[in-house]
Protein backbone atom coordinates (compact mmCIF):
# COMPACT_ATOMS: atom_id res chain seq x y z
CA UNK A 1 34.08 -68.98 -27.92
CA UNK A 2 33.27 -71.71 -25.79
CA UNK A 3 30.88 -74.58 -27.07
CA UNK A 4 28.18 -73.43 -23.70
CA UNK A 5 28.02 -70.19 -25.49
CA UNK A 6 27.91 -71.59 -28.79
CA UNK A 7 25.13 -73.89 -28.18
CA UNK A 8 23.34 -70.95 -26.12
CA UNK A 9 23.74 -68.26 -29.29
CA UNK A 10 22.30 -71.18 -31.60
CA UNK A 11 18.87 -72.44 -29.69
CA UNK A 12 16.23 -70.33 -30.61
CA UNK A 13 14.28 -69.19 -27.90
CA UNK A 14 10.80 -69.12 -28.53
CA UNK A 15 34.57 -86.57 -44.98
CA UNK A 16 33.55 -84.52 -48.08
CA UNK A 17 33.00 -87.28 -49.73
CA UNK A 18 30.49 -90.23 -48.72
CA UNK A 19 32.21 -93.99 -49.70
CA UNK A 20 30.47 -96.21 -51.69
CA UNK A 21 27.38 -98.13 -50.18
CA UNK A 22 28.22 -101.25 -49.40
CA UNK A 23 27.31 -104.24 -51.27
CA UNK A 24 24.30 -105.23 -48.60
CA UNK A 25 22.66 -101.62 -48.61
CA UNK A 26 18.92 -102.02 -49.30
CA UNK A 27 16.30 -99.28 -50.29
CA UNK A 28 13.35 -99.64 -49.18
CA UNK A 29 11.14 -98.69 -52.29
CA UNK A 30 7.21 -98.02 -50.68
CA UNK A 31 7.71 -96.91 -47.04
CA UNK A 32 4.24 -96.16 -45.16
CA UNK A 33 3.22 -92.80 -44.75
CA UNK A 34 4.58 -91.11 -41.82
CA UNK A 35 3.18 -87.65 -40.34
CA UNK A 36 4.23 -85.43 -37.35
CA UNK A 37 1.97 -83.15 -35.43
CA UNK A 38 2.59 -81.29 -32.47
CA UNK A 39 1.31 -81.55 -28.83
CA UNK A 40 -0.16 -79.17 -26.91
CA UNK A 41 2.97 -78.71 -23.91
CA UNK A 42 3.68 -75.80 -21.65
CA UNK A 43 5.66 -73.16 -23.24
CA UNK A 44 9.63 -73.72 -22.89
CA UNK A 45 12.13 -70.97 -23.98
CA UNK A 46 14.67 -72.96 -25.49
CA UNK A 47 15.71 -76.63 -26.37
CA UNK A 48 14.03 -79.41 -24.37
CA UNK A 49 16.19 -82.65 -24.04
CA UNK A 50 14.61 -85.56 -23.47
CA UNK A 51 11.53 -87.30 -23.54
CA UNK A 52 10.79 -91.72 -22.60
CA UNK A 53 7.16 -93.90 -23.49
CA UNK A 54 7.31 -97.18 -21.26
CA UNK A 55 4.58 -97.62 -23.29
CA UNK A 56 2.53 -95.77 -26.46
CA UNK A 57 0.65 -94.41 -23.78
CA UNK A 58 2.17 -93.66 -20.94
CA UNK A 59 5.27 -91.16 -20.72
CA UNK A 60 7.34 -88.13 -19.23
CA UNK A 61 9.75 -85.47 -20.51
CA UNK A 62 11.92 -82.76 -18.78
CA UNK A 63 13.87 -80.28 -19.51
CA UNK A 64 16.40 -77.57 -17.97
CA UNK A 65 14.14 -75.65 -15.89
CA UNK A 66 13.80 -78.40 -13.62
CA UNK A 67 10.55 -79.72 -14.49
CA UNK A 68 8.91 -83.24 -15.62
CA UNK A 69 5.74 -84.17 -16.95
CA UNK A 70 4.02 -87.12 -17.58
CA UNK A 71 1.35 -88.45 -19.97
CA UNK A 72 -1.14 -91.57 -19.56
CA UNK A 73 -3.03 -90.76 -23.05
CA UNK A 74 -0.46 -90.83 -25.52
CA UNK A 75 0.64 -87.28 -25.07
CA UNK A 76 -3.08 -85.76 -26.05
CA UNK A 77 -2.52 -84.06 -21.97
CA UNK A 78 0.46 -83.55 -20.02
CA UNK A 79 0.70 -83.09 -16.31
CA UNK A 80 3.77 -81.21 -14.23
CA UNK A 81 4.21 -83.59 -11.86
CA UNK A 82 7.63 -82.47 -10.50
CA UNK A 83 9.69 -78.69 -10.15
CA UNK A 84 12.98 -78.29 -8.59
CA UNK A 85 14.39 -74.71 -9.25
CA UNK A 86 18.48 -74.45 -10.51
CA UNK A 87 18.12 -78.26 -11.36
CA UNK A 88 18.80 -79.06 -15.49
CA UNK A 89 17.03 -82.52 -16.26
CA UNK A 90 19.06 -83.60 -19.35
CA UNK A 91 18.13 -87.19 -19.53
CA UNK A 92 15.55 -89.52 -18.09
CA UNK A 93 14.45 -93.10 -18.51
CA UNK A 94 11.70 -95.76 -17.07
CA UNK A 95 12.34 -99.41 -15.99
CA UNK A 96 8.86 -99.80 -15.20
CA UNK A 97 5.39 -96.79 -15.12
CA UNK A 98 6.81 -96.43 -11.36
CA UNK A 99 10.21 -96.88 -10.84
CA UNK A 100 12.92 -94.67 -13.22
CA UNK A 101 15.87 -92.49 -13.23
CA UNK A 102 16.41 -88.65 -14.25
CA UNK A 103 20.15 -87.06 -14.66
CA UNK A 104 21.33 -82.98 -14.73
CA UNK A 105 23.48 -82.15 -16.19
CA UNK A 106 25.04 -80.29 -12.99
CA UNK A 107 27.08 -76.65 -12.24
CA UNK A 108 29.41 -74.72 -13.98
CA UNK A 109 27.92 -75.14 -17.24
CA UNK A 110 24.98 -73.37 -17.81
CA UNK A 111 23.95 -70.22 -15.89
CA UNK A 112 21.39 -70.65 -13.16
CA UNK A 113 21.88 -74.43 -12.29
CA UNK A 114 23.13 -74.74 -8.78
CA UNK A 115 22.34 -78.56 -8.35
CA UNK A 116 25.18 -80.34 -8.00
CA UNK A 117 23.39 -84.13 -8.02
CA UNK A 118 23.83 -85.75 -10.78
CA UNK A 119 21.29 -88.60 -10.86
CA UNK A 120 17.87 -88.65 -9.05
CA UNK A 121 15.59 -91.95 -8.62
CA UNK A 122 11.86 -92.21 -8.30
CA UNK A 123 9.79 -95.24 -7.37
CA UNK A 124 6.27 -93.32 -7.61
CA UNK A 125 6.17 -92.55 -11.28
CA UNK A 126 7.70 -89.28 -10.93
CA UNK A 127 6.08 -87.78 -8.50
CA UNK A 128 9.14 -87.56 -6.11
CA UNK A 129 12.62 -88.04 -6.80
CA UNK A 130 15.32 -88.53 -4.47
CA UNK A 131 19.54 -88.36 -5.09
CA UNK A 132 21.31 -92.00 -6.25
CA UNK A 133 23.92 -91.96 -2.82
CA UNK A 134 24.67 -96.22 -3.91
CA UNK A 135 27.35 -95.43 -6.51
CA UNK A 136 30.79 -96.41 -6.12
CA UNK A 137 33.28 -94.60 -7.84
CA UNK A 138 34.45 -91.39 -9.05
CA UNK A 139 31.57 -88.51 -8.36
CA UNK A 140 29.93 -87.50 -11.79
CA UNK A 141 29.47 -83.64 -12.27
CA UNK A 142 26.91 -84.44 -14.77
CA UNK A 143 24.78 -86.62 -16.91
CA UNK A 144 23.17 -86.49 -20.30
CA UNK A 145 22.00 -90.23 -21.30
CA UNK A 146 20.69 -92.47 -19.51
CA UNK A 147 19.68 -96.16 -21.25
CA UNK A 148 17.98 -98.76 -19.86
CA UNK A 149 18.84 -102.45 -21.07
CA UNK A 150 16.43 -105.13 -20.58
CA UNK A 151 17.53 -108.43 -20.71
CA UNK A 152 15.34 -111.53 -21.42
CA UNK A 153 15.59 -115.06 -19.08
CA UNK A 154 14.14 -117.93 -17.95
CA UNK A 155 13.31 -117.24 -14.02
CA UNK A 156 11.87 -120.73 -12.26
CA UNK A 157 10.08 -121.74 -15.27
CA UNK A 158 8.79 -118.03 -16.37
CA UNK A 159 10.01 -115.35 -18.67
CA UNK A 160 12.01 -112.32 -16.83
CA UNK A 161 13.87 -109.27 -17.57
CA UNK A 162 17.64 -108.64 -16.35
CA UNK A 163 17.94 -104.87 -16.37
CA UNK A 164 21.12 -102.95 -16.90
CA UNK A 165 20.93 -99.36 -16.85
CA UNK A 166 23.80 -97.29 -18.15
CA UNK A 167 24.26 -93.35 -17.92
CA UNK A 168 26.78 -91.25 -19.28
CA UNK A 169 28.48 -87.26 -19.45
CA UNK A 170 28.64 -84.74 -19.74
CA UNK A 171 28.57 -82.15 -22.67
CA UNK A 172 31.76 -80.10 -22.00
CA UNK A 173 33.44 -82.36 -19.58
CA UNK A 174 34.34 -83.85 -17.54
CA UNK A 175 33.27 -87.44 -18.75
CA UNK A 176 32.19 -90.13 -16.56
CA UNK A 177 30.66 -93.31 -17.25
CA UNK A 178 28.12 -95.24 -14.58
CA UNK A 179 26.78 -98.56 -14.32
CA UNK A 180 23.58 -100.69 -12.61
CA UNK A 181 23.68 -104.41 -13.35
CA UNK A 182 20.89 -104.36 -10.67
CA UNK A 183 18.03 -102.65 -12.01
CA UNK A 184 19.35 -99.38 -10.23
CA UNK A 185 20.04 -101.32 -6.49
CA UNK A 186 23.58 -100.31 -7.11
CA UNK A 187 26.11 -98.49 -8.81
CA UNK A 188 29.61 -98.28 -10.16
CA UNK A 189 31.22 -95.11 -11.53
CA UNK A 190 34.58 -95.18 -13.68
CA UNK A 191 36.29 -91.80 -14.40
CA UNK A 192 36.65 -92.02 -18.64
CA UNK A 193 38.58 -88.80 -19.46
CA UNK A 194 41.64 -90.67 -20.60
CA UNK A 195 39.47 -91.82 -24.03
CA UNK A 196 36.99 -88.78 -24.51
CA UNK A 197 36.44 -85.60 -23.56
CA UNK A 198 32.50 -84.88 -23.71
CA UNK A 199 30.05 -88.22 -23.72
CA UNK A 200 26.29 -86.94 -25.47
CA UNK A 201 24.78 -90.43 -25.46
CA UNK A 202 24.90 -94.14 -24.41
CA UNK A 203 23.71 -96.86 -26.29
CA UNK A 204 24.09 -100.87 -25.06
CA UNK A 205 22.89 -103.76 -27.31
CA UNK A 206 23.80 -106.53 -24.29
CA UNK A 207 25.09 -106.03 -21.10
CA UNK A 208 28.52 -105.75 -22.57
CA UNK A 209 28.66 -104.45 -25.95
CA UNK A 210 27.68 -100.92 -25.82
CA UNK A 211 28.54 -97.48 -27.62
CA UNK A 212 28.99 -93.87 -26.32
CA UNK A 213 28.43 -90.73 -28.91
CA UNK A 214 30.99 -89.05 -27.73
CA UNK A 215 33.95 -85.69 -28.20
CA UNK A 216 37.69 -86.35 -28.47
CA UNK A 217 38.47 -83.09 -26.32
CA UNK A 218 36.24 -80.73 -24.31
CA UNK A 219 37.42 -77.97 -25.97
CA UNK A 220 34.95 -77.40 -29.16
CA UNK A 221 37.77 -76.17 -31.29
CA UNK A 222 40.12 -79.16 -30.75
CA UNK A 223 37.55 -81.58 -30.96
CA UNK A 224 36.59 -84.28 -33.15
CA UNK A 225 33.34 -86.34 -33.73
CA UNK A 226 34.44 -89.37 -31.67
CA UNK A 227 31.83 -92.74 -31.26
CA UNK A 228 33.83 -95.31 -28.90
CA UNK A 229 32.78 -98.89 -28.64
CA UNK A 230 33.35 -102.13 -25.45
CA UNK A 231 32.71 -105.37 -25.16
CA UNK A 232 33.15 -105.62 -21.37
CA UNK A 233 30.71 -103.33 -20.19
CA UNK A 234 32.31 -100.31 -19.89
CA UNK A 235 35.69 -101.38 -18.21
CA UNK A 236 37.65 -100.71 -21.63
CA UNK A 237 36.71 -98.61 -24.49
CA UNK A 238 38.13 -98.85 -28.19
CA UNK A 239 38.12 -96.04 -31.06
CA UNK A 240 35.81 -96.70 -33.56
CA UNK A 241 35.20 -93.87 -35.42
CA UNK A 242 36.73 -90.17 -35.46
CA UNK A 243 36.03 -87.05 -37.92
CA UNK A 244 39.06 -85.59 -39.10
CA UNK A 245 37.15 -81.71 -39.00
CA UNK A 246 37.75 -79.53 -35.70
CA UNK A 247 34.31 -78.07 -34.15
CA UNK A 248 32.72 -81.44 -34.08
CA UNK A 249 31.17 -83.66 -31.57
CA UNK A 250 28.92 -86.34 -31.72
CA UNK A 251 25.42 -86.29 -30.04
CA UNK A 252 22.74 -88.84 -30.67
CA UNK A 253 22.65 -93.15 -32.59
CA UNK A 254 20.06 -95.27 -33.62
CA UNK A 255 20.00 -98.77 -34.20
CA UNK A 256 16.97 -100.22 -36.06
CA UNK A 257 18.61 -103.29 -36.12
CA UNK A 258 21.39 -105.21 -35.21
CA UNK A 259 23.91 -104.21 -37.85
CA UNK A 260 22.99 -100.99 -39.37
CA UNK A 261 22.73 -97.67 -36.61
CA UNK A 262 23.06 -94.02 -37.22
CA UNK A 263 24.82 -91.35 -35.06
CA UNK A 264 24.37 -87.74 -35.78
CA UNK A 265 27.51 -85.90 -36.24
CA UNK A 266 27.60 -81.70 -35.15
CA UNK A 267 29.13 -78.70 -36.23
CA UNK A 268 30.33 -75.97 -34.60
CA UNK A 269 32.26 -74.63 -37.00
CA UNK A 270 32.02 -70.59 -37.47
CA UNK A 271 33.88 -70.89 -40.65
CA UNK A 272 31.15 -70.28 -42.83
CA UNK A 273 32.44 -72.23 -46.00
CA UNK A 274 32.12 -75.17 -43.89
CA UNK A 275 28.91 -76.12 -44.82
CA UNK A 276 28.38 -79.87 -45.44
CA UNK A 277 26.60 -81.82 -42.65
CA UNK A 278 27.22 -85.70 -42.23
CA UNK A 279 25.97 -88.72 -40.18
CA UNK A 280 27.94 -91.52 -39.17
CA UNK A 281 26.44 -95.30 -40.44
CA UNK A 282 27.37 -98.95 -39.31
CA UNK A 283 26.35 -101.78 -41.08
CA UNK A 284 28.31 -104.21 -39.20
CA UNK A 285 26.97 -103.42 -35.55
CA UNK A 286 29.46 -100.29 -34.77
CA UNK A 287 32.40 -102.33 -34.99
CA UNK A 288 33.06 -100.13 -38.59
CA UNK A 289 31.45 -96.84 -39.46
CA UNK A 290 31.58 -93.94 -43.04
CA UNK A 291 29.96 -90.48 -43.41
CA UNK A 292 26.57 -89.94 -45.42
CA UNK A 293 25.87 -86.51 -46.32
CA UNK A 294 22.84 -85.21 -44.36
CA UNK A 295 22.82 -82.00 -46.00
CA UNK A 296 24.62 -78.74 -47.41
CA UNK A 297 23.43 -76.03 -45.46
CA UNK A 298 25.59 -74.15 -42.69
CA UNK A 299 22.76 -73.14 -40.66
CA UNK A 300 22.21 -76.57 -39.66
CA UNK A 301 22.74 -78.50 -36.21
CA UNK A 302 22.08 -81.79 -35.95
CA UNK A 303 20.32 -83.05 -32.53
CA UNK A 304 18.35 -86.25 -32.16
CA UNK A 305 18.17 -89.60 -34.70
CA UNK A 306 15.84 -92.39 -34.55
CA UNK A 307 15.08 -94.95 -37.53
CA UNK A 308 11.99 -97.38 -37.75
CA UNK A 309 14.25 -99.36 -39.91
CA UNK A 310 17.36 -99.49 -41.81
CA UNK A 311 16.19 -97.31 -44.44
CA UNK A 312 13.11 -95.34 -43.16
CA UNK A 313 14.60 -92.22 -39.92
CA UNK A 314 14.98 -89.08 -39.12
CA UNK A 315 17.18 -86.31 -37.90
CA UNK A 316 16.12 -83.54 -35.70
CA UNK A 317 17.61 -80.08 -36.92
CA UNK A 318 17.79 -76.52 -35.58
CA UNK A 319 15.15 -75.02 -38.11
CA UNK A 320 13.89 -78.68 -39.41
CA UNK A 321 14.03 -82.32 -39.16
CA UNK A 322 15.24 -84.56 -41.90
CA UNK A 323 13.50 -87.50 -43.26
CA UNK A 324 15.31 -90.42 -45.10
CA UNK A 325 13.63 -93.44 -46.80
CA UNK A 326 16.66 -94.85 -48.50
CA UNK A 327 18.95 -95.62 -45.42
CA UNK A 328 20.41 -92.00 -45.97
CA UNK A 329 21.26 -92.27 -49.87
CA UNK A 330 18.97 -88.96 -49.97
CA UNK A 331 17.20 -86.59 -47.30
CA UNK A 332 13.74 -84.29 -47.16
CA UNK A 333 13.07 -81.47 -44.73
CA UNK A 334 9.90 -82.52 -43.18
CA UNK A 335 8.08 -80.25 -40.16
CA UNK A 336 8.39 -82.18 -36.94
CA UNK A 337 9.85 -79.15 -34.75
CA UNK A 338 12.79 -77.00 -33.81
CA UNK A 339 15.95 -78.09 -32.11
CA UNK A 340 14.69 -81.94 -31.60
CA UNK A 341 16.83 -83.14 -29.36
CA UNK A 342 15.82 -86.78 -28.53
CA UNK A 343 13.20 -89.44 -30.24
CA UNK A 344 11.20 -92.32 -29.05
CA UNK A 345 9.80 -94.60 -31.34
CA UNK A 346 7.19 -97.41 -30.49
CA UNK A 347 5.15 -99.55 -31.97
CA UNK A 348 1.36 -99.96 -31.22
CA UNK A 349 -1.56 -101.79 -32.32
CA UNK A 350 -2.12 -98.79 -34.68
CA UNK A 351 2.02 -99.38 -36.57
CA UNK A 352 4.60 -97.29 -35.35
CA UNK A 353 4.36 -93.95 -33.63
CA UNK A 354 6.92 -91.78 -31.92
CA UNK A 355 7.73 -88.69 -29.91
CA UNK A 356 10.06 -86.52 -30.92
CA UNK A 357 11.19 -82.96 -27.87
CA UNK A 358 12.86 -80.01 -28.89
CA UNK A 359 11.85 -76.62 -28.35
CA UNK A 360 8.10 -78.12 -28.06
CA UNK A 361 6.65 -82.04 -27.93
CA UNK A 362 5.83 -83.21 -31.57
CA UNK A 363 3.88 -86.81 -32.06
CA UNK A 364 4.82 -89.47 -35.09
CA UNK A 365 1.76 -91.44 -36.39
CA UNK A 366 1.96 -93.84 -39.41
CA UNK A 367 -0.72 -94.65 -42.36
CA UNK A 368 -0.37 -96.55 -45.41
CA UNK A 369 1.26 -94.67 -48.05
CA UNK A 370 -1.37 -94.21 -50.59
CA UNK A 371 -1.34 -95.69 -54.41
């Protein structure tokens, strides 16, 4: 079975052994209360992929029938602003409330997508979107990150942003890894199927040291859980973590801070004694990383991650999401939708709040946890 009809059979449509913690691992003992509710979206049969805030207010998501909305109150009403039939919008991310970038994740992967343009670019807020031509390089068949890296400095006496925008794919091959040190002015592609064979997400922490989630073949059944790591930018990419099980991939990291991240780890295994589900952890900023248990269940798929801090995250499931408050030592079902895919977490002059997409839009607020 290939993994297109795996993954398509498993969206709804409405190391065994952990290592020890090491010695700096810190619990965090009261965490605030935390609460998801859902948003009132436009029905979607399926999974929806992504979803970006430039700020707690304002924000878009999109999804593979070729739409995108946008908020401007926090998500309480969402507008279809865009619609283009037989494009899949996997990924999508904001420099600014005008100017931002969307990717598909292209043809001969899932039925009914016919557009072959990988990246799209719009300078109205969404409203219209036109094909990235600038890109030198290999062509990309398809996308599904995009991350946008902003970059403080001192411009003639005032404080500016350098932004870098990197966006990776696809699930399934073939893998391809682009690059804007320009804000999106420019491009450069590099062919990367020589070190991976699917690429699920991109994650820089400067304009050189960066991270892909990625697949060490694009066959499902020969691949490992792969996360590669580069300190140029993207010209050369080491190995620094693989699982040793067949079936697995990675798909989405998080990194509250600049040691510790998390990177959800799937299954695809039909072997139903395989049950145990893990997620990769750094606490040395990727360069190392070991396998917590997330849970033992084999109807679980891991999708989406996000953490407000080292200890305090949570993992988007088929069925459920996952809460930790002890940096992953333990884990709670808690309701925040099916098949979550990506999260976005903010803070705001109320604490933190976040947005978390899946088969519908659900909305993080924090209170303080009671005595």
């Amino acid at each position: 079975m290939t993994l297109t009809n795996l993954i398509a059979f498993a969206i709804p449509v409405f190391a065994d052994t952990a290592p020890a913690r090491p010695s700096n691992f810190v619990r965090r003992e009261n965490p605030p209360g935390y609460e998801w509710s859902l948003l009132k979206t436009d029905p979607y049969r399926g999974k929806q992929d992504d979803i970006f805030f430039i700020n707690p207010e304002k924000g878009w998501y999109v999804n593979g029938a070729g739409k995108i909305y946008v908020t401007s109150d926090g998500g309480k009403t969402w507008e279809k602003i865009f619609e283009k039939p037989g494009t899949y919008f996997r990924c999508i991310g904001f420099v600014d409330e005008l100017h931002g970038f969307a990717g598909n994740i292209g043809t001969d992967y899932f039925p009914a997508v016919t557009d072959e343009t990988p990246l799209y670019e719009t300078t109205d807020g969404g409203r219209s979107w036109k094909a990235v031509t600038n890109i030198v390089g290999p062509v990309a068949k398809g996308l599904c990150s995009i991350d946008i890296l902003r970059t403080p400095f001192i411009n003639a006496g005032k404080l500016d942003y350098r932004v870098t925008i990197h966006a990776a794919g696809r699930v399934g091959g073939p893998t391809i890894f682009l690059r804007s040190e320009d804000g999106g002015k420019s491009w450069q592609s590099k062919d990367i199927q020589s070190v991976c064979g699917m690429v699920l997400d991109v994650h820089f922490f400067t304009p050189k040291q960066g991270i892909l989630c990625a697949a060490s073949d694009a066959a499902v059944d020969k691949s490992n859980a792969l996360i590669l790591s580069t300190t140029d930018g993207g010209k050369t990419w080491d190995k620094v973590y693989q699982s040793e099980r067949p079936y697995e991939l990675t798909w989405k990291c998080s990194f509250p801070s600049d040691k510790v991240g998390y990177v959800t780890v799937q299954s695809y295994n039909p072997d139903k004694r395989v049950t145990k589900r893990f997620v990769a952890k750094t606490v040395d900023g990727g360069s190392s990383w070991y396998e917590i248990e997330l849970t033992d269940d084999f109807s679980c798929r891991e999708f989406g991650i996000a953490f407000a801090d080292e200890c305090t995250g949570w993992v988007g499931g088929m069925q459920t999401g996952y809460q930790t408050v002890d940096g992953g030592k333990s884990w709670t079902k808690t309701p925040m939708g099916m098949a979550v895919n990506k999260i976005r977490l903010l803070k705001s002059p109320k604490g933190l709040i976040g947005y978390a997409i899946g088969v519908q839009v659900y909305k993080l607020s924090s209170h303080p946890q009671s005595d």
